[in-house]
Protein backbone atom coordinates (compact mmCIF):
# COMPACT_ATOMS: atom_id res chain seq x y z
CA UNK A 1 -18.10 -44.03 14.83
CA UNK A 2 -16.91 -47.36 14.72
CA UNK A 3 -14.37 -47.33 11.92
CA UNK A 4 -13.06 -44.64 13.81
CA UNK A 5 -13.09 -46.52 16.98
CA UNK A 6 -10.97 -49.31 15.19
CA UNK A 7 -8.66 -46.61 13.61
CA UNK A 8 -7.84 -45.27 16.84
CA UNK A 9 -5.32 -48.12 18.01
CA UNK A 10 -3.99 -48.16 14.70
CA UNK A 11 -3.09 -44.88 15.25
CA UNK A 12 -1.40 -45.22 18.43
CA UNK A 13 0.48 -47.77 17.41
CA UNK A 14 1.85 -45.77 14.35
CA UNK A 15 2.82 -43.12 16.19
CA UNK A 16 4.82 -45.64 18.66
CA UNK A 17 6.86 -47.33 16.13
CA UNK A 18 6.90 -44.64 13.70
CA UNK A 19 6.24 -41.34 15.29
CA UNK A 20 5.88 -38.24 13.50
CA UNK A 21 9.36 -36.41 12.67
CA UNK A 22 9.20 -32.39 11.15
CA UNK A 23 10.13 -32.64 7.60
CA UNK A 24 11.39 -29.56 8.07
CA UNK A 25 13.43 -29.47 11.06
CA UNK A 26 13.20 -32.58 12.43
CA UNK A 27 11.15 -31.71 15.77
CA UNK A 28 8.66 -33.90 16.74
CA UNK A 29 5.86 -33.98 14.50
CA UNK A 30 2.27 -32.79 15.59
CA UNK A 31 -1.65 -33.27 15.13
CA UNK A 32 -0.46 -36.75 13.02
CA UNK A 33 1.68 -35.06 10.68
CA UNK A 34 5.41 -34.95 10.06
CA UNK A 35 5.26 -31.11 10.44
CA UNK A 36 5.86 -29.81 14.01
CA UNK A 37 3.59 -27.11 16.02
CA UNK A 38 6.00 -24.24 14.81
CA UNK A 39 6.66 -25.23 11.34
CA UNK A 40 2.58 -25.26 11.23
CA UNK A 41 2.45 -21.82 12.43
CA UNK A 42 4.46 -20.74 9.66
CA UNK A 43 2.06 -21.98 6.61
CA UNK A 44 1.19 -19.24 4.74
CA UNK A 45 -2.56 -19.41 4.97
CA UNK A 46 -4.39 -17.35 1.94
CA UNK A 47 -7.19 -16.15 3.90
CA UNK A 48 -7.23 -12.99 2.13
CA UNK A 49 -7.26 -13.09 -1.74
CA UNK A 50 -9.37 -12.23 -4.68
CA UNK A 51 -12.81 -14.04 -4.83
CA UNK A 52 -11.97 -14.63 -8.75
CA UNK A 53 -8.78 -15.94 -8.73
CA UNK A 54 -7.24 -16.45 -5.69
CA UNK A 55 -4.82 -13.94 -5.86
CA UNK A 56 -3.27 -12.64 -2.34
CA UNK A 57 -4.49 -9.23 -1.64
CA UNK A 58 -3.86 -6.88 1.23
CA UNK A 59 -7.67 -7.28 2.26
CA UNK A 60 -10.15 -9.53 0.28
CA UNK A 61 -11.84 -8.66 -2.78
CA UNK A 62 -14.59 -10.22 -5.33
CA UNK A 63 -12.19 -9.29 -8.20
CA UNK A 64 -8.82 -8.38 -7.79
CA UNK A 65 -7.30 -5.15 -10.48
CA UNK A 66 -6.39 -7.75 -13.05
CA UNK A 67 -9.43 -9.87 -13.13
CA UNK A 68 -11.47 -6.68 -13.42
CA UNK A 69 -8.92 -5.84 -17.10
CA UNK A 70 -9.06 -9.05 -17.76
CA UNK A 71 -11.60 -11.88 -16.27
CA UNK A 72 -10.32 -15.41 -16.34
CA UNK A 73 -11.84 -18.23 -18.24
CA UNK A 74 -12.78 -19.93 -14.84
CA UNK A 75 -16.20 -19.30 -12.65
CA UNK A 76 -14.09 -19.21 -9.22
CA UNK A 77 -10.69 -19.96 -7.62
CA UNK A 78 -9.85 -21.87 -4.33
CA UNK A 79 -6.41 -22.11 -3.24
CA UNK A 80 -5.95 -22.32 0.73
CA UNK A 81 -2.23 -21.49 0.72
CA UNK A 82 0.41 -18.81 -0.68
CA UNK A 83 2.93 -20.39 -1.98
CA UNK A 84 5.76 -18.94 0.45
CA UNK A 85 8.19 -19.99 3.46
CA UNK A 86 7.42 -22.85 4.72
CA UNK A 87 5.35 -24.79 2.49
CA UNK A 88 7.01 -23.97 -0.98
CA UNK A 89 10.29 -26.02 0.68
CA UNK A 90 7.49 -28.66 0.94
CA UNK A 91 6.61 -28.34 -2.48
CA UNK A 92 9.84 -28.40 -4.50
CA UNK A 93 10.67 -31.28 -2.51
CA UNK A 94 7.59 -32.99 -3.12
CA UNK A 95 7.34 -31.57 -6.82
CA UNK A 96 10.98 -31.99 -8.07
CA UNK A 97 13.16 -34.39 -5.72
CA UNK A 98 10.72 -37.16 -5.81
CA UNK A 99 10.41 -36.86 -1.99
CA UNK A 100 6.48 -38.82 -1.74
CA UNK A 101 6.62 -37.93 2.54
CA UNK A 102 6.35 -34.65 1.83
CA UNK A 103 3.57 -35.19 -1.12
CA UNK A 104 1.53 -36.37 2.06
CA UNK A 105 2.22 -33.55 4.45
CA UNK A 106 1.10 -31.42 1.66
CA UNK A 107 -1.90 -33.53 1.08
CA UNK A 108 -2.78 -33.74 4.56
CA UNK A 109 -2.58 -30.10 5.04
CA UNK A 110 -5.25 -29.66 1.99
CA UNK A 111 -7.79 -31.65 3.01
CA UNK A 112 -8.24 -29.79 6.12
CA UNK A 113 -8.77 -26.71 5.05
CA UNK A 114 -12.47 -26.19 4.55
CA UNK A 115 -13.58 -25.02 1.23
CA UNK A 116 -15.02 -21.83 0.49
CA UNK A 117 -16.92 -22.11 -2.88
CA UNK A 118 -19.39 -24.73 -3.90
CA UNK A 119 -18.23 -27.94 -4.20
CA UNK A 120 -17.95 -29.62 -7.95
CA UNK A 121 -19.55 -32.72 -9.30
CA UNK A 122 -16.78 -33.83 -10.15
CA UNK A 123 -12.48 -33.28 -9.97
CA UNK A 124 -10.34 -33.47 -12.83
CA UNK A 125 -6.77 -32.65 -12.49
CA UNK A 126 -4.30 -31.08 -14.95
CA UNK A 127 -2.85 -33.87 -17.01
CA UNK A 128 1.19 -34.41 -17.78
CA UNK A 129 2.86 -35.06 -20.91
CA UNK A 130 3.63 -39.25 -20.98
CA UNK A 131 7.07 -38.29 -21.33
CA UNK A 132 7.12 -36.29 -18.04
CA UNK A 133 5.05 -38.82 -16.36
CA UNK A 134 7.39 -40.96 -17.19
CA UNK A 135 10.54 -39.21 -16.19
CA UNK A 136 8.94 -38.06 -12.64
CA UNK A 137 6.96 -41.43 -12.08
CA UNK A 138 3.82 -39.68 -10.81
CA UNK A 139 1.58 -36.46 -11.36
CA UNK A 140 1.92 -34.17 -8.60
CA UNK A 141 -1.94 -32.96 -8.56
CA UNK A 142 -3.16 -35.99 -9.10
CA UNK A 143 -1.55 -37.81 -6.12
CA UNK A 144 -2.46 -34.31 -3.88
CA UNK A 145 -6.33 -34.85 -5.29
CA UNK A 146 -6.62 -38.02 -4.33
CA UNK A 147 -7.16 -37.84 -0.68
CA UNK A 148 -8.97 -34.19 -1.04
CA UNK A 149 -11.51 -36.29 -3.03
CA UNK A 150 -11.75 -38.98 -0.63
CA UNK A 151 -12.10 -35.99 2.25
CA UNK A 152 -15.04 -34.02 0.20
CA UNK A 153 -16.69 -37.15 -1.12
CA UNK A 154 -16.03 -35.77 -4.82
CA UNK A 155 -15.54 -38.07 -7.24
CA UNK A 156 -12.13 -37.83 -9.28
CA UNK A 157 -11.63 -38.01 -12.92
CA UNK A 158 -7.52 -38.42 -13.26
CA UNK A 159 -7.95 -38.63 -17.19
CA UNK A 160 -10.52 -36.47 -18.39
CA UNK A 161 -8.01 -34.48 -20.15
CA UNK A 162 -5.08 -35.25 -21.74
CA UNK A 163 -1.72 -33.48 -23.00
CA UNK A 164 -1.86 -33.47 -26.81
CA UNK A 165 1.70 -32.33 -27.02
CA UNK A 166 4.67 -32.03 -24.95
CA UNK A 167 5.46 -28.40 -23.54
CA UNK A 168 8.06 -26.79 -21.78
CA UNK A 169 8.74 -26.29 -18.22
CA UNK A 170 6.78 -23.21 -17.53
CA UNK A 171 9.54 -21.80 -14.06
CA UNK A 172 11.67 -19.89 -16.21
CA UNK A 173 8.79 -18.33 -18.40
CA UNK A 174 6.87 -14.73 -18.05
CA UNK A 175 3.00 -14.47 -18.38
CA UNK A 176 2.74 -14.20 -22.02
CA UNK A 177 5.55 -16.69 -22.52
CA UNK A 178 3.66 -19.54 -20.37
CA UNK A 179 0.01 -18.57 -22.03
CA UNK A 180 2.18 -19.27 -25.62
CA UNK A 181 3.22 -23.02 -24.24
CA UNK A 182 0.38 -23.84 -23.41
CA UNK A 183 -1.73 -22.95 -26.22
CA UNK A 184 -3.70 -26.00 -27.90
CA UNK A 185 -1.58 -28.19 -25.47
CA UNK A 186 -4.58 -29.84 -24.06
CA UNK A 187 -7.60 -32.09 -25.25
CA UNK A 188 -10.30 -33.78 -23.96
CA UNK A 189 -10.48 -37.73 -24.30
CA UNK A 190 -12.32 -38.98 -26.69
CA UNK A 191 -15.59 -40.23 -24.99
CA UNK A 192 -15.44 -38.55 -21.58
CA UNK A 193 -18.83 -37.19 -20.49
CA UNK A 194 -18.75 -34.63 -18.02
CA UNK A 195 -21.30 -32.97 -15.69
CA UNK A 196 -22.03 -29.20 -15.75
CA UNK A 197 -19.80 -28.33 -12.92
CA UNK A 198 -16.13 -29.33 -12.36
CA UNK A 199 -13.15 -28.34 -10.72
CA UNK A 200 -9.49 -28.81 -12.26
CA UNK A 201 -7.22 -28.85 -9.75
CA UNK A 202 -3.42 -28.36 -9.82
CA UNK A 203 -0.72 -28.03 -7.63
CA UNK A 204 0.75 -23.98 -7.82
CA UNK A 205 -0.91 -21.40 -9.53
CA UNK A 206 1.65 -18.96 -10.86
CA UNK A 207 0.23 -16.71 -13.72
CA UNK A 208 -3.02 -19.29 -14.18
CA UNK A 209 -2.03 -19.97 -17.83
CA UNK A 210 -2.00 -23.92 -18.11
CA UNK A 211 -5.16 -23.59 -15.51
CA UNK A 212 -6.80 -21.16 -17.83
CA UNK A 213 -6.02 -23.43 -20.76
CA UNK A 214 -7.56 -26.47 -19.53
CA UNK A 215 -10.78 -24.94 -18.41
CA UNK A 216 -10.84 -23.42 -22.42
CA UNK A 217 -11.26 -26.91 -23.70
CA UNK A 218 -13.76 -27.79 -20.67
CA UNK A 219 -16.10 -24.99 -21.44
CA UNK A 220 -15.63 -25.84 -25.52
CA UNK A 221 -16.78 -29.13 -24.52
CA UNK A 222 -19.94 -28.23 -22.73
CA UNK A 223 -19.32 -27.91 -19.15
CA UNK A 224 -21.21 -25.31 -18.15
CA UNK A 225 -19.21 -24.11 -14.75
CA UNK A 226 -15.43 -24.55 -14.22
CA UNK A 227 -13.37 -23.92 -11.29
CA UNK A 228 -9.81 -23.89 -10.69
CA UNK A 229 -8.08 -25.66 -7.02
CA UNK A 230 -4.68 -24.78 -6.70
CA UNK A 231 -2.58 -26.09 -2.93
CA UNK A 232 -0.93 -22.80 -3.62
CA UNK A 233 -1.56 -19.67 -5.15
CA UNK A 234 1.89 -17.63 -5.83
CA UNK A 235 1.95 -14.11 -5.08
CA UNK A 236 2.05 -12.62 -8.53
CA UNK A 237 -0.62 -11.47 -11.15
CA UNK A 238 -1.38 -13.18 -14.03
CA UNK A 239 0.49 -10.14 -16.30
């Protein structure tokens, strides 16, 4: 209560010299975000999915078609958002033009949502290649995890895993394409000790391949549960 109480001015004075401005259209912002009221609206909320893997569905479901052919490596999927009009503007902005004000909208947005599935002992997010790291000057899930594991009082392991080899961008690639570049593409660090329930957490989940990959080399290491956290999930099976 009173860290809060001593917040509050800060606040108010923030929003005086710096007020909130839409990202998107340049409205005033809203709720202490630089998103307005009607750009809000718009998020794409994935309220109804598969249970499994987070998969939008006309009307919820434990398992989804695919996951029934094929289950996924992971125990259970949370991703609060589709990744649609508006927040996938957001995203490439955030993801690919290096634009860090966005990153925070995004992040902000996240750690409000309340999450459905038991929370882990522990967060890990998926890892980039040094050489991408490099070229971007920051990893996108890591930087969104952050705050979420402030929020959920989660403790956050940023290099658990590790890439063991460079891969390529995984846009322009179909399901069994982006399973293929993934393949033996991760490893855990030598000496990490984990407990027997994490959470990987990336930003998108497209087809779930580089997720699914990660949690492989979790599970051969001796974590017993695994889940996946995507911001958003894409609206496309695995294939």
């Amino acid at each position: 209560m009173r860290m809060d109480a001593l917040k509050a001015p800060w606040r108010r004075l923030q929003c005086f010299v710096l007020p909130w401005r839409c990202l998107l259209c340049g409205a005033a912002g809203d709720d202490g975000v630089d998103l307005c009221a009607a750009c809000s609206a718009e998020l794409p909320r994935n309220r109804s999915c598969c249970a499994r893997c987070a998969l939008p569905l006309a009307a919820p479901a434990l398992m989804c078609g695919e996951c029934q052919r094929r289950a996924p490596p992971w125990d259970a999927a949370w991703a609060p958002f589709r990744y649609g009009w508006p927040l996938d503007r957001l995203e490439s902005r955030y993801k690919f033009g290096a634009d860090l004000a966005a990153g925070r909208v995004l992040s902000t947005l996240w750690r409000r949502e309340p999450c459905p599935i038991d929370l882990p002992q522990r967060l890990l997010t998926v890892p980039l290649h040094r050489s991408r790291l490099r070229q971007r000057g920051y990893n996108q899930a890591l930087e969104l995890g952050r705050p979420l594991s402030r929020e959920l009082g989660v403790s956050l392991h940023h290099d658990a895993l590790q890439r063991s080899r460079r891969t390529d961008a995984q846009t322009e690639l179909d399901a069994r394409g982006r399973r293929r570049n993934v393949r033996d593409a991760f490893a855990m660090r030598p000496g990490i000790e984990l407990p027997a329930h994490v959470a990987i957490l990336d930003d998108v989940m497209t087809t779930g391949a580089t997720l699914a990959e990660c949690v492989r080399v979790l599970k051969r290491a001796g974590v017993q549960r695994v889940d996946v956290w995507a911001l958003a999930r894409a609206p496309s099976p695995r294939g």
